[in-house]
Protein backbone atom coordinates (compact mmCIF):
# COMPACT_ATOMS: atom_id res chain seq x y z
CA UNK A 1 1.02 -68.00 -64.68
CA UNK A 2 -2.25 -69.24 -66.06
CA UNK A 3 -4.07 -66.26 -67.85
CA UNK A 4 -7.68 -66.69 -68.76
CA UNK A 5 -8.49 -66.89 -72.42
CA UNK A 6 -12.71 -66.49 -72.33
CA UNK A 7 -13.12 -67.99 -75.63
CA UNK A 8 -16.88 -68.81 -76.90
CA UNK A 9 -17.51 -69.03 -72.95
CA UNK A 10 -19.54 -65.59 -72.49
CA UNK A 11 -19.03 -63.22 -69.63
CA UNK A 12 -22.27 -62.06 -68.45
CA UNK A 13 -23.05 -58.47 -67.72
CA UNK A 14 -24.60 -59.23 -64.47
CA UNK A 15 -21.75 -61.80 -63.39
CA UNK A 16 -19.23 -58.92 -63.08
CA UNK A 17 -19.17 -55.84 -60.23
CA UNK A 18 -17.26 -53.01 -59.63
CA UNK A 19 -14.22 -53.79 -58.13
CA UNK A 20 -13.11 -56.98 -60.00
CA UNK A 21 -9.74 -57.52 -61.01
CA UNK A 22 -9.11 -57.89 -64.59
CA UNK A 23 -5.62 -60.03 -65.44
CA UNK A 24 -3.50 -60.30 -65.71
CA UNK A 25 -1.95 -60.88 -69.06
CA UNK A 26 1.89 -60.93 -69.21
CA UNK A 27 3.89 -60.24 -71.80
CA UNK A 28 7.63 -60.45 -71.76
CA UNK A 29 10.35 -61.11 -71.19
CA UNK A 30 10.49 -59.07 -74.14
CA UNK A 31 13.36 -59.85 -76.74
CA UNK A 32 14.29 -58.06 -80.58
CA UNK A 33 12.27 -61.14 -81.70
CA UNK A 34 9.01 -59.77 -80.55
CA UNK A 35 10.05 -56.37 -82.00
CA UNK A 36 10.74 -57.90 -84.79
CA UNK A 37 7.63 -59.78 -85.47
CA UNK A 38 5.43 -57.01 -84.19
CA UNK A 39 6.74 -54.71 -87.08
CA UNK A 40 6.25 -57.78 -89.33
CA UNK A 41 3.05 -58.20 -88.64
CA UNK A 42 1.70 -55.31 -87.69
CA UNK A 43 3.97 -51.90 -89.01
CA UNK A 44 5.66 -53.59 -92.07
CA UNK A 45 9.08 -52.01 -92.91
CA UNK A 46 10.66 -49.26 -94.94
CA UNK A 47 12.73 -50.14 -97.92
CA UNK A 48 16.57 -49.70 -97.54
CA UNK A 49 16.27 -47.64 -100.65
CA UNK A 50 13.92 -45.51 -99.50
CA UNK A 51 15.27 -45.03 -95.90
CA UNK A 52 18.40 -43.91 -97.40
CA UNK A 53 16.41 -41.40 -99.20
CA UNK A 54 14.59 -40.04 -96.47
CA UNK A 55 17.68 -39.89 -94.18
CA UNK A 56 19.78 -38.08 -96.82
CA UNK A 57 16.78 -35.54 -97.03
CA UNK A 58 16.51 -35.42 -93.29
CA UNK A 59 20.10 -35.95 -91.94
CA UNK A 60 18.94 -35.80 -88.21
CA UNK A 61 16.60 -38.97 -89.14
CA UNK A 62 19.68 -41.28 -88.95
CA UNK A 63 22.82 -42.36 -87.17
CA UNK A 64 26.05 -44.63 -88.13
CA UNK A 65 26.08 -47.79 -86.49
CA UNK A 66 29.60 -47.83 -84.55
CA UNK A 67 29.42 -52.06 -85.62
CA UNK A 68 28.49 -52.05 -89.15
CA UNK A 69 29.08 -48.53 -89.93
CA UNK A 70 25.55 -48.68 -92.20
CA UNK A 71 23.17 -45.92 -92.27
CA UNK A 72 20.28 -46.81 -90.03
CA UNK A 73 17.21 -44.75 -89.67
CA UNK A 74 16.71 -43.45 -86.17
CA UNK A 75 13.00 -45.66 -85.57
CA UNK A 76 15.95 -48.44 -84.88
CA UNK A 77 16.02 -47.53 -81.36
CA UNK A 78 13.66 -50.11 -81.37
CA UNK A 79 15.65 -53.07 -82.04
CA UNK A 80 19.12 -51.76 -82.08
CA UNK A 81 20.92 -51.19 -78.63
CA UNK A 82 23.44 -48.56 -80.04
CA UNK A 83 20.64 -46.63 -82.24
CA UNK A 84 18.73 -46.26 -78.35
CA UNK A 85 22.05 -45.25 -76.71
CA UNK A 86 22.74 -42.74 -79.27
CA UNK A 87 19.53 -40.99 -78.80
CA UNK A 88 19.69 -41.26 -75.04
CA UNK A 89 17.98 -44.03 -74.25
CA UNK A 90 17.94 -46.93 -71.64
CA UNK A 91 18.25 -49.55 -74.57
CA UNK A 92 15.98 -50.91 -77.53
CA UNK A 93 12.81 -50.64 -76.65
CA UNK A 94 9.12 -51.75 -77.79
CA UNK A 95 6.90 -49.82 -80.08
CA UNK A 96 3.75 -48.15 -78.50
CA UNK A 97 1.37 -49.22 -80.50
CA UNK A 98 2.53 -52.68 -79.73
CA UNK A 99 2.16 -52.31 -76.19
CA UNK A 100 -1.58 -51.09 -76.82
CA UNK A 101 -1.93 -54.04 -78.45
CA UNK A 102 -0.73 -56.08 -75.47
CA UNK A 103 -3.84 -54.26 -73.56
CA UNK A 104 -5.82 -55.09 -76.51
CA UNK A 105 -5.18 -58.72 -75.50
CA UNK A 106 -5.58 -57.89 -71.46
CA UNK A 107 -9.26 -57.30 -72.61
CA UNK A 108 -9.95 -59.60 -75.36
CA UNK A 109 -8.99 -62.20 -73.21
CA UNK A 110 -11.18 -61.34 -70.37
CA UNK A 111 -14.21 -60.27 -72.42
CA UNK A 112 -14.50 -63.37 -74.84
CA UNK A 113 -15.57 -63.88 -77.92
CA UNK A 114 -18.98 -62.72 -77.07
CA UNK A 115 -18.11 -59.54 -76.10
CA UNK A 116 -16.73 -56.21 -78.27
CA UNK A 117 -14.17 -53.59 -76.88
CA UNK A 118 -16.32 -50.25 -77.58
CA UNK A 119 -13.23 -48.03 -76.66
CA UNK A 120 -9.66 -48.02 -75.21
CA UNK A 121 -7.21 -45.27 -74.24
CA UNK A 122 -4.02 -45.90 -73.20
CA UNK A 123 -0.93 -43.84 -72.13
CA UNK A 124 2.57 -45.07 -72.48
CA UNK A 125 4.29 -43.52 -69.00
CA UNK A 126 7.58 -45.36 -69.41
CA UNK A 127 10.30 -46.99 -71.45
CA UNK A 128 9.41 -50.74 -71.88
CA UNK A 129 13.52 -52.12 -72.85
CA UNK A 130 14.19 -55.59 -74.38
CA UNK A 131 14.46 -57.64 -71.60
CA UNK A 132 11.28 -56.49 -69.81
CA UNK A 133 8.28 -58.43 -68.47
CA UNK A 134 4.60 -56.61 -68.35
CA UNK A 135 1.77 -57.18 -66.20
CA UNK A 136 -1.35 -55.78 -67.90
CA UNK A 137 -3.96 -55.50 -65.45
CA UNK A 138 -7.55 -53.76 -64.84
CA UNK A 139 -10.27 -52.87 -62.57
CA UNK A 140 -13.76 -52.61 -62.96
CA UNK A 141 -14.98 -49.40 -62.13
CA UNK A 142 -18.65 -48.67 -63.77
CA UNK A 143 -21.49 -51.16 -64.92
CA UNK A 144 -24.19 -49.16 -66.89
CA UNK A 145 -26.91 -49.77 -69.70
CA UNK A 146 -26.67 -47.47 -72.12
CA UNK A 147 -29.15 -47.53 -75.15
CA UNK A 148 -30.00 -50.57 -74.27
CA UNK A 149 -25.94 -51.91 -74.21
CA UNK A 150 -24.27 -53.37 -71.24
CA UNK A 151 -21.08 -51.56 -70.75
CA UNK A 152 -18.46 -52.22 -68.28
CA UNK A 153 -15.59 -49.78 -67.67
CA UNK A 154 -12.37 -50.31 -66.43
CA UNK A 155 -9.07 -48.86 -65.44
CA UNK A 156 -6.17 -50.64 -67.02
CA UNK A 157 -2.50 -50.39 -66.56
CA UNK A 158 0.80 -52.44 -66.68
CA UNK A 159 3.72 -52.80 -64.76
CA UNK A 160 7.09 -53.62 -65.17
CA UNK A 161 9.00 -55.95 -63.05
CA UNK A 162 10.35 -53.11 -61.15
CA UNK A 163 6.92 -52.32 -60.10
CA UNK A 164 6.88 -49.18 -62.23
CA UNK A 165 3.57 -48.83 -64.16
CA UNK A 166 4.50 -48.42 -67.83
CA UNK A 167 1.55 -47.56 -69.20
CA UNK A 168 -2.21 -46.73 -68.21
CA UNK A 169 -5.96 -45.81 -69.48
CA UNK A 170 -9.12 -46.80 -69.52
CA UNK A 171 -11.58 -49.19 -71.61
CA UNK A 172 -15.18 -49.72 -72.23
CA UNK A 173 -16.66 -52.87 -73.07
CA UNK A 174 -20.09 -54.31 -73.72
CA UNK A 175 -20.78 -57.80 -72.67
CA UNK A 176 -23.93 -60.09 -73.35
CA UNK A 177 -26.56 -59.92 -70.96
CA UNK A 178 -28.06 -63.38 -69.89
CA UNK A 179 -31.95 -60.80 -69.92
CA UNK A 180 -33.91 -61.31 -72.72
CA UNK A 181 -33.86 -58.71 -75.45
CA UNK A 182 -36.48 -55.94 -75.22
């Protein structure tokens, strides 16, 4: 799928209308490498020492990996398959914060370089497992000038490839306008 990546080309204010689709941007299939360099890059890690710690303070916080029989914090439902099945869980499965992120890129993409996200929300409605694809997609639903800013809101969502929407919110963004400054 070819996704469009704005760049230094500027979307216009008055180029876009209510109703326009926005996306998509997909992400996936997703595999423990992308967990993996998400919390690399983005969440950074906890010591062993220190997990240990924590876990023997809070015993609840861990489990015993039936392979290696280590001590693993619980937050390694994430990129452990028996740590997810242990609490219950489909499988491994993505941090939220890096599927926000994903919608970050939904709307970076589409706005340019030009452009500056003023505000996103976004709910996380289901598990996203390894294995996964996500389309994150939007809507234009409001064009307005506010204090002299030209804002563009959207509904934005993504969905699984079983059609189930994963997540969902909303974002505002202000575009250049090709009017002249008052």
């Amino acid at each position: 799928m070819n996704e469009e990546v704005r760049g230094t080309t500027p979307r216009w204010w008055e180029d876009v209308n209510v109703g326009d689709d926005v996306g998509p941007c997909v992400k996936g299939p997703m595999s423990h490498g992308d967990i993996t360099a998400f919390v690399a890059g983005c969440i950074g890690g906890i010591s062993h020492g220190i997990q240990l710690r924590e876990m023997a303070r809070h015993p609840s916080w861990g489990f015993t990996d039936p392979t290696t029989g280590a001590q693993e914090a619980i937050i390694r439902v994430h990129d452990i398959q028996a740590a997810a099945e242990s609490a219950g869980l489909p499988g491994a499965y993505d941090y939220g914060c890096q599927r926000c992120c994903w919608m970050g890129n939904l709307l970076t993409n589409w706005m340019g370089d030009d452009g500056f996200l003023k505000k996103m929300y976004v709910e996380l409605r289901r598990f996203n497992v390894v294995g996964d694809t996500t389309w994150c997609k939007g809507k234009i639903t409001g064009k307005r000038n506010e204090d002299g800013q030209k804002l563009v809101d959207m509904d934005v969502w993504g969905e699984n490839q079983r059609g189930e929407t994963s997540m969902k919110g909303t974002a505002t963004v202000r575009l250049p306008s090709k009017a002249p400054a008052n």
